[in-house]
C-alpha atoms as a PDB file:
ATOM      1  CA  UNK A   1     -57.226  52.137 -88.265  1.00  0.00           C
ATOM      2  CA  UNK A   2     -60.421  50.118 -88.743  1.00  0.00           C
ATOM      3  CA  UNK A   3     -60.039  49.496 -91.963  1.00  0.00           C
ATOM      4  CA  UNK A   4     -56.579  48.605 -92.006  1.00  0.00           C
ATOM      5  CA  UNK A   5     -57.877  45.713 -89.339  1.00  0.00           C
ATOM      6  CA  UNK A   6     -60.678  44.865 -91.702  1.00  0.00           C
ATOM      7  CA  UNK A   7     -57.951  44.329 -94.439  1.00  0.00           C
ATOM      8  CA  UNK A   8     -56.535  41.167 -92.288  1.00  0.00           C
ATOM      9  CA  UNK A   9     -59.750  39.894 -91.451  1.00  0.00           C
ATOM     10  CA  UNK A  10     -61.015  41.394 -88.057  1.00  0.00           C
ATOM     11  CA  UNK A  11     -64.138  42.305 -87.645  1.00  0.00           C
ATOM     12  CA  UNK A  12     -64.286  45.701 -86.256  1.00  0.00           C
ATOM     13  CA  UNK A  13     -67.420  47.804 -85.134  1.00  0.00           C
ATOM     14  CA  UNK A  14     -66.712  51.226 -84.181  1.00  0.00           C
ATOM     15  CA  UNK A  15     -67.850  53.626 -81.578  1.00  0.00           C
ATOM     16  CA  UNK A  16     -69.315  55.812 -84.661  1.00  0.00           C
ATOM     17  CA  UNK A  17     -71.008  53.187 -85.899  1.00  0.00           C
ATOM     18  CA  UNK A  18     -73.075  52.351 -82.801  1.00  0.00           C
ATOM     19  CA  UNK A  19     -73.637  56.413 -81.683  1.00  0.00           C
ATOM     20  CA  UNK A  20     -74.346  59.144 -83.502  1.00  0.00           C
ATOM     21  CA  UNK A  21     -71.476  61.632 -81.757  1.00  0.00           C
ATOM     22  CA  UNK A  22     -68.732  61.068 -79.410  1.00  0.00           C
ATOM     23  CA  UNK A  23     -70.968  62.377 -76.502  1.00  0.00           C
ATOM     24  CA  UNK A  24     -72.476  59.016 -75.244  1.00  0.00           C
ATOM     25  CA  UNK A  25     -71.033  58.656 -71.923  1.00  0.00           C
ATOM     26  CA  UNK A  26     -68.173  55.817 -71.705  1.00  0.00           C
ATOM     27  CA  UNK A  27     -70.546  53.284 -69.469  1.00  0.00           C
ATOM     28  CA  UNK A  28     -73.564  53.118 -71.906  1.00  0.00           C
ATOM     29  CA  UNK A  29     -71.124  52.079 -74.691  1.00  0.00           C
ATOM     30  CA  UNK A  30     -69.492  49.549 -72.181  1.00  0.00           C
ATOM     31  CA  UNK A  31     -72.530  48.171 -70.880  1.00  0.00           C
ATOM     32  CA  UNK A  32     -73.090  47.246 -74.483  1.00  0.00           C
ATOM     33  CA  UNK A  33     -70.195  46.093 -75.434  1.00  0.00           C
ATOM     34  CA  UNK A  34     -69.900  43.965 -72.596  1.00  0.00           C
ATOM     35  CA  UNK A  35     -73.604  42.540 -72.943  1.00  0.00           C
ATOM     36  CA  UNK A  36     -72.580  41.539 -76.910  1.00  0.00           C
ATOM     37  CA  UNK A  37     -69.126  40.589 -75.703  1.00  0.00           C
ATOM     38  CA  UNK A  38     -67.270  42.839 -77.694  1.00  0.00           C
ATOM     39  CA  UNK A  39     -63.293  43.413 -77.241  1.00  0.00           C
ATOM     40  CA  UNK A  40     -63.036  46.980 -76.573  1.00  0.00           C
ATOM     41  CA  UNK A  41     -59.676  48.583 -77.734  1.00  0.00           C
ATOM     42  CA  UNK A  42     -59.298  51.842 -76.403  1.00  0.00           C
ATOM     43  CA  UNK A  43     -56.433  54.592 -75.833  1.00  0.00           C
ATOM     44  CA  UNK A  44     -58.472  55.773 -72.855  1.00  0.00           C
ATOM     45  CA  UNK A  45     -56.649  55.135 -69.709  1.00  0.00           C
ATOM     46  CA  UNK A  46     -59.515  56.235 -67.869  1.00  0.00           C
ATOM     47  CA  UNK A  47     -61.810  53.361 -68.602  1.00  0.00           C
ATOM     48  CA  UNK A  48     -59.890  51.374 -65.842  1.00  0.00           C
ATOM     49  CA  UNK A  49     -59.425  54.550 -63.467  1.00  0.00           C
ATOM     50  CA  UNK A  50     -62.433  56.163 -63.590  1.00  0.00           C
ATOM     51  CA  UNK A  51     -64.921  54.968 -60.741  1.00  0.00           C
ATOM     52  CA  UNK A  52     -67.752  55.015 -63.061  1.00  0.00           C
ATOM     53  CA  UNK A  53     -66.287  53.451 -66.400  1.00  0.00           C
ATOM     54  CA  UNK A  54     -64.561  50.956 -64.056  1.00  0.00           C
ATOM     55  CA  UNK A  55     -68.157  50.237 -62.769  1.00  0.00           C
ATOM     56  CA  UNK A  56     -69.344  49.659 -66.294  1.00  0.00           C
ATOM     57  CA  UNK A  57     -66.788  47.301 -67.316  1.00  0.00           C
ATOM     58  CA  UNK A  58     -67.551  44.953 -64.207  1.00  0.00           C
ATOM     59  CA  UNK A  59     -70.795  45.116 -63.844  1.00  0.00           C
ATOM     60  CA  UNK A  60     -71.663  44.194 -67.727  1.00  0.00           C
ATOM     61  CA  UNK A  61     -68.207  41.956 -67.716  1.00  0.00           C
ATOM     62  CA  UNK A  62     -66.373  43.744 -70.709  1.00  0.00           C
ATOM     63  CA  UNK A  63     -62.886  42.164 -71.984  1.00  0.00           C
ATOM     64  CA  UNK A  64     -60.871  45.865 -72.430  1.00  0.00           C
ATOM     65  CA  UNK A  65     -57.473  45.909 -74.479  1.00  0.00           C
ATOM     66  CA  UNK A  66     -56.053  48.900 -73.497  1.00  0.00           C
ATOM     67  CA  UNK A  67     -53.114  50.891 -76.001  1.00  0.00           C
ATOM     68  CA  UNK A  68     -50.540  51.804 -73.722  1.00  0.00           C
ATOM     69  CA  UNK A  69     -48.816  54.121 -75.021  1.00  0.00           C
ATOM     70  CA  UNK A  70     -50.202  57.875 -76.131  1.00  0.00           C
ATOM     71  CA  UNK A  71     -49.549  60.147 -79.376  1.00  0.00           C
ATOM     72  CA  UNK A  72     -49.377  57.342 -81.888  1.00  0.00           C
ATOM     73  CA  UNK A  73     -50.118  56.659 -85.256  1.00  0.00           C
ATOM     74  CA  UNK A  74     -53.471  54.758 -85.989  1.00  0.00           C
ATOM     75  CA  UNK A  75     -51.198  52.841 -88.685  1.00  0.00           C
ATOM     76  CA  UNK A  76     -48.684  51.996 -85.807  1.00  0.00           C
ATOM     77  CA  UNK A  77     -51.613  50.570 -83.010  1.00  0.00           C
ATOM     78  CA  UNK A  78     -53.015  48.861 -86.333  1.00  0.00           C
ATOM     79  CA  UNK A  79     -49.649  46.862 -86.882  1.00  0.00           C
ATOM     80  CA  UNK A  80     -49.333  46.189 -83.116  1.00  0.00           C
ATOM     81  CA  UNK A  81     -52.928  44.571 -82.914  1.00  0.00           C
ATOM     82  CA  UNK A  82     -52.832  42.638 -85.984  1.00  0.00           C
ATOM     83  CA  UNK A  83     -49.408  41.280 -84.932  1.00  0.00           C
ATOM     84  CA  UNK A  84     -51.170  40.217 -81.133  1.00  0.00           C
ATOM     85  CA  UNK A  85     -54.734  39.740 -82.872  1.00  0.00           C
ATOM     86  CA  UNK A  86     -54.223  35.611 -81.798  1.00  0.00           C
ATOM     87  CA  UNK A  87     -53.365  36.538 -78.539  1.00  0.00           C
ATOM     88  CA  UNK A  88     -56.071  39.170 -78.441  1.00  0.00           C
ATOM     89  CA  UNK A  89     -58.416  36.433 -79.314  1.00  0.00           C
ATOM     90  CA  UNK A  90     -56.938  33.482 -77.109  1.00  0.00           C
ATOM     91  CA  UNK A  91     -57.148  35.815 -74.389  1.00  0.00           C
ATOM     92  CA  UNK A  92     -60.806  36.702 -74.534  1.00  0.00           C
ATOM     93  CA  UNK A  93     -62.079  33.598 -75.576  1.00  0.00           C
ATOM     94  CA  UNK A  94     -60.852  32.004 -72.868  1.00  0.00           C
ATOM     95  CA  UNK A  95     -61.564  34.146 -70.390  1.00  0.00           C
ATOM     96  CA  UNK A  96     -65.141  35.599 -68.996  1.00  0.00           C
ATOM     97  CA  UNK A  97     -65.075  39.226 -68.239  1.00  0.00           C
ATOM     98  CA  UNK A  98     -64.087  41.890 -66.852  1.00  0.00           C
ATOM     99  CA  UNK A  99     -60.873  42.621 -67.390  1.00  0.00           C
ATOM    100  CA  UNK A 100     -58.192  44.826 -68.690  1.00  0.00           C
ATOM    101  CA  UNK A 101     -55.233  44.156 -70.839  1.00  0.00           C
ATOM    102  CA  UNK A 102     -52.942  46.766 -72.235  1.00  0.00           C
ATOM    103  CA  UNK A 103     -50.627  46.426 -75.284  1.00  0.00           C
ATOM    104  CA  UNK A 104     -48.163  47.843 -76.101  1.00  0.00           C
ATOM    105  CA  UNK A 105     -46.107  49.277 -79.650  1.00  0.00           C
ATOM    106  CA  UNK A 106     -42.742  47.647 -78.991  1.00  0.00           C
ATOM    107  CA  UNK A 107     -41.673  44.222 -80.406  1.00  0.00           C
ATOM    108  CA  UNK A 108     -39.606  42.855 -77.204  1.00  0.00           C
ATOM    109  CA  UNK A 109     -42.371  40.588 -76.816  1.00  0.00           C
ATOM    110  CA  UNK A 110     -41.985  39.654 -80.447  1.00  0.00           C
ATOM    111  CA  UNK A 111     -38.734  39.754 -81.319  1.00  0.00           C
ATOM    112  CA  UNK A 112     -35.766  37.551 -79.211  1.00  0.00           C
ATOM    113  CA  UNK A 113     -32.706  38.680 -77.456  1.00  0.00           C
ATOM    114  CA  UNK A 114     -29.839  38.475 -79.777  1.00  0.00           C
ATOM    115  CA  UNK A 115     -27.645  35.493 -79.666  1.00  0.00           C
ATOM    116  CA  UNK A 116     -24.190  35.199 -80.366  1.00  0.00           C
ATOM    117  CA  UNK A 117     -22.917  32.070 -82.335  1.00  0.00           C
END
């Protein structure tokens, strides 16, 4: 997925490229992300549940996009946030942190009702 997100312009910094394994506990990598003011995009539901994580992402004032839905494709959550990336963007730019916002795969939000002539 981070490439694919590279392709359109984002910059992306992953979790791998900050720690060495996947075993650095969720509110060191939130404290930092929140102190450089990175958007955190994350499938895990427990950052916002968690009374640690939760912790974390107040205390060091992260901005946490959360992907709603489980068992997707990378190439799927990679369409979804390069479709909301403005949004994405809008929404943390103009607004200090914390705070969570999920997205979601569906296009409702994207694509009107049908109309009939």
């Amino acid at each position: 997925m981070p490439e694919m997100l590279r392709k359109v312009g984002l910059r992306v910094i992953c979790h791998s490229d900050e720690y060495a394994d996947d075993m650095t506990p969720d509110p060191i990598w939130l404290e930092r992300c929140g102190t450089k003011d990175w958007i955190v995009i994350t499938g895990d539901k427990a950052i916002e549940t968690d009374p640690l994580n939760l912790q974390a992402v107040v205390e060091h004032k992260a901005k946490v996009i959360l992907l709603d839905e489980n068992n997707s494709r990378a190439i799927e959550w990679a369409a979804s946030i390069i479709v909301s990336r403005r949004r994405i963007v809008d929404i943390a730019h103009n607004n200090e942190g914390p705070f969570f916002v999920s997205l979601r795969k569906d296009s409702k939000s994207l694509v009107s009702k049908m109309r009939r002539p």
